[in-house]
Structures are given as C-alpha cells and as structure tokens.
C-alpha atoms as a PDB file:
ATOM      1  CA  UNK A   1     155.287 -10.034  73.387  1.00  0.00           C
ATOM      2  CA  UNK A   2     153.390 -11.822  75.866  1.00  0.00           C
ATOM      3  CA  UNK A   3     150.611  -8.996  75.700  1.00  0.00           C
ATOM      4  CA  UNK A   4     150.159  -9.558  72.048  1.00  0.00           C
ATOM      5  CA  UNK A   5     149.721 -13.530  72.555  1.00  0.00           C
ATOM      6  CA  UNK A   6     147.209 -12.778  75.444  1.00  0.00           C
ATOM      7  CA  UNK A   7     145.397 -10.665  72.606  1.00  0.00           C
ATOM      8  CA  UNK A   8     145.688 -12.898  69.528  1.00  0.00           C
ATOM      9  CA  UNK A   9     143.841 -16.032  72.104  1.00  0.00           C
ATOM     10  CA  UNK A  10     141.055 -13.366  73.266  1.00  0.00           C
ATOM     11  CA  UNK A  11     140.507 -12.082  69.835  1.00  0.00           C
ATOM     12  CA  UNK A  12     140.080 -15.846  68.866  1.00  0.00           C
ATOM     13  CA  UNK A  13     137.895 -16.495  71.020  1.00  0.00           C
ATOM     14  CA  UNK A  14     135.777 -13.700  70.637  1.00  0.00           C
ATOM     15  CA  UNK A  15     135.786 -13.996  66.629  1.00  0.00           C
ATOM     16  CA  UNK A  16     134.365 -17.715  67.639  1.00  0.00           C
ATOM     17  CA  UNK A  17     131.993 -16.900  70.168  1.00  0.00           C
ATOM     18  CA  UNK A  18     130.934 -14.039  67.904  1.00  0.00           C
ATOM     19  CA  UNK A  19     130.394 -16.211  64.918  1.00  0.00           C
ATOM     20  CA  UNK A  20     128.794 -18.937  67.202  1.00  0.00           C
ATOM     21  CA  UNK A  21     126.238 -16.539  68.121  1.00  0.00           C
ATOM     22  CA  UNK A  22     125.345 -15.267  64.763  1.00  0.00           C
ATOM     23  CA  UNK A  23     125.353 -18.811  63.688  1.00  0.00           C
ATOM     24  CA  UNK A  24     122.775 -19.960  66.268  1.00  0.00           C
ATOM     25  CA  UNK A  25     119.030 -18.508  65.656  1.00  0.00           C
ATOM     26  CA  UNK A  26     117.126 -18.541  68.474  1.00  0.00           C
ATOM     27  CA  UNK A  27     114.874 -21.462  69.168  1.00  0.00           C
ATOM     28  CA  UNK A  28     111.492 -21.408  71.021  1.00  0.00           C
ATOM     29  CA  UNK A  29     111.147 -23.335  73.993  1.00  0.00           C
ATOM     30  CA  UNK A  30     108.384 -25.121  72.962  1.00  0.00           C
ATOM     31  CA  UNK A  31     109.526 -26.389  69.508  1.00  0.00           C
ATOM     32  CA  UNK A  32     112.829 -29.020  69.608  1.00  0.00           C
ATOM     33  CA  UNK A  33     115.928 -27.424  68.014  1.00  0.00           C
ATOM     34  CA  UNK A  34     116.777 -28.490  64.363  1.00  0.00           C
ATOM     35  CA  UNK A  35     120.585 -28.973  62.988  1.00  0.00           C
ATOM     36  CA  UNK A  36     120.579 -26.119  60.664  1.00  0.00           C
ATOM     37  CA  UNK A  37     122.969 -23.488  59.971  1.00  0.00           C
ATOM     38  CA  UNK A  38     122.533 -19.808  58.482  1.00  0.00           C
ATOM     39  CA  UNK A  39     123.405 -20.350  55.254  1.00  0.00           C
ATOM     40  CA  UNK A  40     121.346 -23.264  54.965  1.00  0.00           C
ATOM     41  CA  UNK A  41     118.180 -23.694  52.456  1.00  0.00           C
ATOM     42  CA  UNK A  42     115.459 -24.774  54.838  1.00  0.00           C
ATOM     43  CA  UNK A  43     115.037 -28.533  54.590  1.00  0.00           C
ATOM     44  CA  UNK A  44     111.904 -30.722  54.713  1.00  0.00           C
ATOM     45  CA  UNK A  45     112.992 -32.330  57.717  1.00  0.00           C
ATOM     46  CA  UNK A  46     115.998 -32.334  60.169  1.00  0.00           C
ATOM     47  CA  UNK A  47     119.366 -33.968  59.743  1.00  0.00           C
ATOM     48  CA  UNK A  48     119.690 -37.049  61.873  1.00  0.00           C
ATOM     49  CA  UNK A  49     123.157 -38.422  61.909  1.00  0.00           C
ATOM     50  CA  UNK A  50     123.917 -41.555  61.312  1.00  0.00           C
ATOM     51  CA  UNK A  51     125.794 -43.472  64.046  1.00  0.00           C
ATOM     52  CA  UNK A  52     127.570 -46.131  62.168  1.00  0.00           C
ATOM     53  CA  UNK A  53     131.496 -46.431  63.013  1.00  0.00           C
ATOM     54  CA  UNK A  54     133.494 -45.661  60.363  1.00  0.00           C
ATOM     55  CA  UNK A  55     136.135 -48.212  59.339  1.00  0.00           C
ATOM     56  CA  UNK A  56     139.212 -48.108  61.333  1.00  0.00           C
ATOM     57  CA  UNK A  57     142.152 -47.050  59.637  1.00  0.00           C
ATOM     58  CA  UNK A  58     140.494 -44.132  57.923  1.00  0.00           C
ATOM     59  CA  UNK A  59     140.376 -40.547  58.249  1.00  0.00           C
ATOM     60  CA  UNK A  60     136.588 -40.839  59.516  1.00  0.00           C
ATOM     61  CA  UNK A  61     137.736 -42.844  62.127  1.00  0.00           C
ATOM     62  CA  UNK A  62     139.803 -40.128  63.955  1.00  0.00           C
ATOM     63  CA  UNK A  63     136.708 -38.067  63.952  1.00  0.00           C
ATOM     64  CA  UNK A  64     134.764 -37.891  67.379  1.00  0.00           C
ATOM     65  CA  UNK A  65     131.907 -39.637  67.727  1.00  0.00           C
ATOM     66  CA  UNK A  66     129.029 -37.280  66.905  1.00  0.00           C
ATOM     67  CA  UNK A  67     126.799 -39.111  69.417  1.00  0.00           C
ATOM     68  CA  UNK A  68     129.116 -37.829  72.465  1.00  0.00           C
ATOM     69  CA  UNK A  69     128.214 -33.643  71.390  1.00  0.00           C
ATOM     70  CA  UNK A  70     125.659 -32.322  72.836  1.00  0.00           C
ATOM     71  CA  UNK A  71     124.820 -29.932  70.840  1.00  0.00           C
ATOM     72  CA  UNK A  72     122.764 -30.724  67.841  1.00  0.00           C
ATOM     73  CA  UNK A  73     124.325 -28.077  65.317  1.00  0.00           C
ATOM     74  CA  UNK A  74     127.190 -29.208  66.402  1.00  0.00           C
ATOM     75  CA  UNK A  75     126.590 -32.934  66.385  1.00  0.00           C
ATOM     76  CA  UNK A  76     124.885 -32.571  62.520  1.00  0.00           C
ATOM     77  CA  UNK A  77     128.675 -30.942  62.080  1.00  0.00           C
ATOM     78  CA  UNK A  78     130.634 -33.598  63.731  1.00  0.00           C
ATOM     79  CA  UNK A  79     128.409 -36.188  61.299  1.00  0.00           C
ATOM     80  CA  UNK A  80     128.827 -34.434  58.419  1.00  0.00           C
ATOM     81  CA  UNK A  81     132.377 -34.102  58.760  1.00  0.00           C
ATOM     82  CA  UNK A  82     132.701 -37.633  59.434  1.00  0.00           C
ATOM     83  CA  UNK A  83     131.762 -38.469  55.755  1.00  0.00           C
ATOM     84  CA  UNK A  84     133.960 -35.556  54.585  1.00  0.00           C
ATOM     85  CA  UNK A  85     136.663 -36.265  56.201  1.00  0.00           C
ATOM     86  CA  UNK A  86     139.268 -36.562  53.731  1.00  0.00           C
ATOM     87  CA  UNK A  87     138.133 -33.022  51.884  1.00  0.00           C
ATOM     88  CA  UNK A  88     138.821 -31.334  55.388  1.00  0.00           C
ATOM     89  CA  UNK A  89     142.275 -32.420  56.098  1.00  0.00           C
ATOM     90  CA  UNK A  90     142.769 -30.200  53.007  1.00  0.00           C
ATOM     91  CA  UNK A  91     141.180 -27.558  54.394  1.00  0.00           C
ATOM     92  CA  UNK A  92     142.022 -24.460  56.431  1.00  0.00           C
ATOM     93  CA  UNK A  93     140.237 -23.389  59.355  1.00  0.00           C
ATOM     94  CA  UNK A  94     139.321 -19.826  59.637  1.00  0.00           C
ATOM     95  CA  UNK A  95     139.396 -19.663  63.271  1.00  0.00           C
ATOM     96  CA  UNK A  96     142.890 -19.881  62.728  1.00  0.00           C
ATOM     97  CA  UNK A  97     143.228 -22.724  65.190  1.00  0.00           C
ATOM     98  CA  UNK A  98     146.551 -23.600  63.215  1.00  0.00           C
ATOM     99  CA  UNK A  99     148.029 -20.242  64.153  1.00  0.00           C
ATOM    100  CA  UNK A 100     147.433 -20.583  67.684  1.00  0.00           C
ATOM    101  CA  UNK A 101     146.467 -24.329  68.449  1.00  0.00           C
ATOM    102  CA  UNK A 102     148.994 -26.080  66.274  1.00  0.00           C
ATOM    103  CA  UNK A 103     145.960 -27.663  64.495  1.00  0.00           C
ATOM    104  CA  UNK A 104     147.190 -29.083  60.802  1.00  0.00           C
ATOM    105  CA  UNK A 105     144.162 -28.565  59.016  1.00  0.00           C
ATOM    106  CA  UNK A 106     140.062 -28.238  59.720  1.00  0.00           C
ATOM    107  CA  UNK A 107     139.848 -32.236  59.885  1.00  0.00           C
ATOM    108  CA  UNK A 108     141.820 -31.584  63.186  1.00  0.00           C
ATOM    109  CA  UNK A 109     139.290 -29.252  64.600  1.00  0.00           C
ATOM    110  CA  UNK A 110     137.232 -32.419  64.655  1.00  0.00           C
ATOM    111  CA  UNK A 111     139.192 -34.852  66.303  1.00  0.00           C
ATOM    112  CA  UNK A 112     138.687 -33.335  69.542  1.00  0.00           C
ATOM    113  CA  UNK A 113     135.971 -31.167  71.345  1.00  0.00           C
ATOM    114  CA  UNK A 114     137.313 -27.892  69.622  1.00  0.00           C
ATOM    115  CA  UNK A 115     134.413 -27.900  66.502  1.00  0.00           C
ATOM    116  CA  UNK A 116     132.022 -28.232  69.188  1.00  0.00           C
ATOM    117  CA  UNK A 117     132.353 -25.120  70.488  1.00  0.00           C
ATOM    118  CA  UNK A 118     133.280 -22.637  67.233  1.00  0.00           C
ATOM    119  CA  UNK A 119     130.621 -21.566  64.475  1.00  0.00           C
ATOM    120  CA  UNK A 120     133.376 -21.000  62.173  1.00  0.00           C
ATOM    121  CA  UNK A 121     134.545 -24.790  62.193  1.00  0.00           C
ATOM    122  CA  UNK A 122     130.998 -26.349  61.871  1.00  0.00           C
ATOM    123  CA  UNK A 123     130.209 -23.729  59.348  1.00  0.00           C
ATOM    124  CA  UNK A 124     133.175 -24.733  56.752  1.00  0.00           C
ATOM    125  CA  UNK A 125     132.513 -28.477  57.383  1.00  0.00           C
ATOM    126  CA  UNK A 126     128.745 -28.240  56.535  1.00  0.00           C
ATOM    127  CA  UNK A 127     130.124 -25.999  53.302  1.00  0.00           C
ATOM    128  CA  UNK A 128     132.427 -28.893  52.704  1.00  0.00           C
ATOM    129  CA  UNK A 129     129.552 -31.702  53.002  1.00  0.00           C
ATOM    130  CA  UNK A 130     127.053 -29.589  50.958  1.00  0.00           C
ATOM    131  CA  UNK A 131     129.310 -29.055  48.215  1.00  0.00           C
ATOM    132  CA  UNK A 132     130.600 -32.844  48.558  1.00  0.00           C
ATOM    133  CA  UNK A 133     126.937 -33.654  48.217  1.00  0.00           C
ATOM    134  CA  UNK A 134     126.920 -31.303  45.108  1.00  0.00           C
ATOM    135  CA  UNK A 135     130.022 -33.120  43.350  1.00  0.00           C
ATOM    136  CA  UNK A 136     131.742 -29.937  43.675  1.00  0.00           C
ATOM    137  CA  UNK A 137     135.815 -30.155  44.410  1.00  0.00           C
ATOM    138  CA  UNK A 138     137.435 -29.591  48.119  1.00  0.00           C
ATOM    139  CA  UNK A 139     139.359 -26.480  46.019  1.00  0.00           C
ATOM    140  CA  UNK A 140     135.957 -24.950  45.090  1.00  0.00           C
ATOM    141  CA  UNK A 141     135.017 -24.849  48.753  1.00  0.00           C
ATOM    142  CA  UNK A 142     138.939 -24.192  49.968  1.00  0.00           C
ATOM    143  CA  UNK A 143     137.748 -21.263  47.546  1.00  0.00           C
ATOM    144  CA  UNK A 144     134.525 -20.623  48.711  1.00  0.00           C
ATOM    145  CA  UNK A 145     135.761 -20.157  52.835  1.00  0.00           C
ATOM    146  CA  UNK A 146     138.223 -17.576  51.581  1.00  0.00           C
ATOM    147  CA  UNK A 147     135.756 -15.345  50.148  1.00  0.00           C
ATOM    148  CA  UNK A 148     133.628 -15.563  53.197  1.00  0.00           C
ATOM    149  CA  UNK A 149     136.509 -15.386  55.646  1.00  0.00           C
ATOM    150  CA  UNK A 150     139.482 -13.714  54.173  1.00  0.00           C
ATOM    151  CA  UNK A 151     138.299 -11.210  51.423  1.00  0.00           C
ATOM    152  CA  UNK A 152     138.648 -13.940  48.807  1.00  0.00           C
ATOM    153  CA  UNK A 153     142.491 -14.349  49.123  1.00  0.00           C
ATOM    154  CA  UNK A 154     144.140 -17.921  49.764  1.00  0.00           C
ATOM    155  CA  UNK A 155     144.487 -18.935  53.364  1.00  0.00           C
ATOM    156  CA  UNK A 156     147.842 -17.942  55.399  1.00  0.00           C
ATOM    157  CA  UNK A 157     150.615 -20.062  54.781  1.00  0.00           C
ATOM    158  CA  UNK A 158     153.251 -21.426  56.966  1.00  0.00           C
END
C-alpha cells in the first residue's frame, strides 16, 4: 500500500513536470519571455498583470499575489485567476491535486505556490479566463478540461 502511494505522488509529479515542459516553448536568450501558453492565439502584445488588491473578503483575495511568482507564465496565471476566481472554485484540477493534496477545487491550487509550479493548473485557469472573457459559462470550460484531460468524461468524484 505504501508502494502504490509512493507511485501515485511520482506519477503526479511527472504528469506535471511533463505537461510543464510541453507547456513552456523555448525562449531565446536574447528576446524577454512573453506570458503565453500553447493553446494560445498569438497576441499583439504581452499580458501584463495588473497589481491592484482585490477586495478583502472575496474569493480573489485568497489568491497569491501574482507579483511574488517568478515566473511570468505563471504570474499571467496567478493574474488571470485572480479575476476568475469564483469560476475556479468550481472547477477540478486535472493534476488531481484533490486526490493527493486534499485541494477542494482548482481555486485552491492558487492560494499557495502549487499553480506555480504545474502546467496543468495554469493551463485550466487561462481556459477559465479566456472563456470568462468570451461570456462563456464555468460548465462549458468544466466541460472543455475534461475533453482535454479525461477523454471527455466528468471529473472523479468523491
């Protein structure tokens, strides 16, 4: 039993890392990265997140600061999900952080450092801002991250 949970946490990682380095085109030294992702229509010019506290008391507020990431794909993410806050604590998060980090819903992968670091999470939160931004529903994206993740059948449920 505790070989299998040894497994399930390497596979995770590895399905992140995997993911992350898909995700992540390579960028010549000489040009300054841009926050894009792959699925991504090339854009005009690059994201640049707005820094403006959200109001306390709100779901935006318990996201971290996209200022503090390092990253900028990531960073773009963490702003992004920000203003999409609510639409991702309905959400599930293909990395299956829930299964194996307790995490409620994708919103959580955003209250701490753990979007940061996995492809998958930034990946459904930009789907979840672009289709925000397109006045689609959180169920048509809910919808969209199972075809791309789980062979278009509904998320695992508890």
């Amino acid at each position: 039993m505790k070989k299998m949970a040894v497994f399930a946490v390497i596979a995770l990682a590895a399905a992140c890392r995997k993911d992350e380095q898909a995700a992540a085109p390579p960028t010549p030294a000489a040009s300054a990265p841009t926050a894009t992702y792959a699925d991504a229509p090339p854009s005009a010019a690059p994201f640049v997140p707005t820094m403006v506290a959200p109001p306390p008391g709100t779901l935006a507020a318990t996201v971290v600061n996209p200022a503090t990431i390092a990253d900028p794909v990531a960073r773009e993410a963490y702003a992004k999900a920000r203003e999409v806050a609510d639409r991702l604590d309905h959400m599930y998060c293909y990395c299956h952080c829930h299964e194996h980090m307790g995490h409620k819903s994708l919103l959580t992968c955003y209250q701490g450092d753990h979007a940061a670091e996995c492809g998958i999470c930034q990946k459904e939160a930009l789907m979840a801002w672009d289709d925000w931004k397109n006045g689609l529903p959180v169920e048509a994206t809910q919808r969209a991250a199972d075809f791309r993740y789980n062979k278009g059948e509904p998320p695992p449920r508890d």
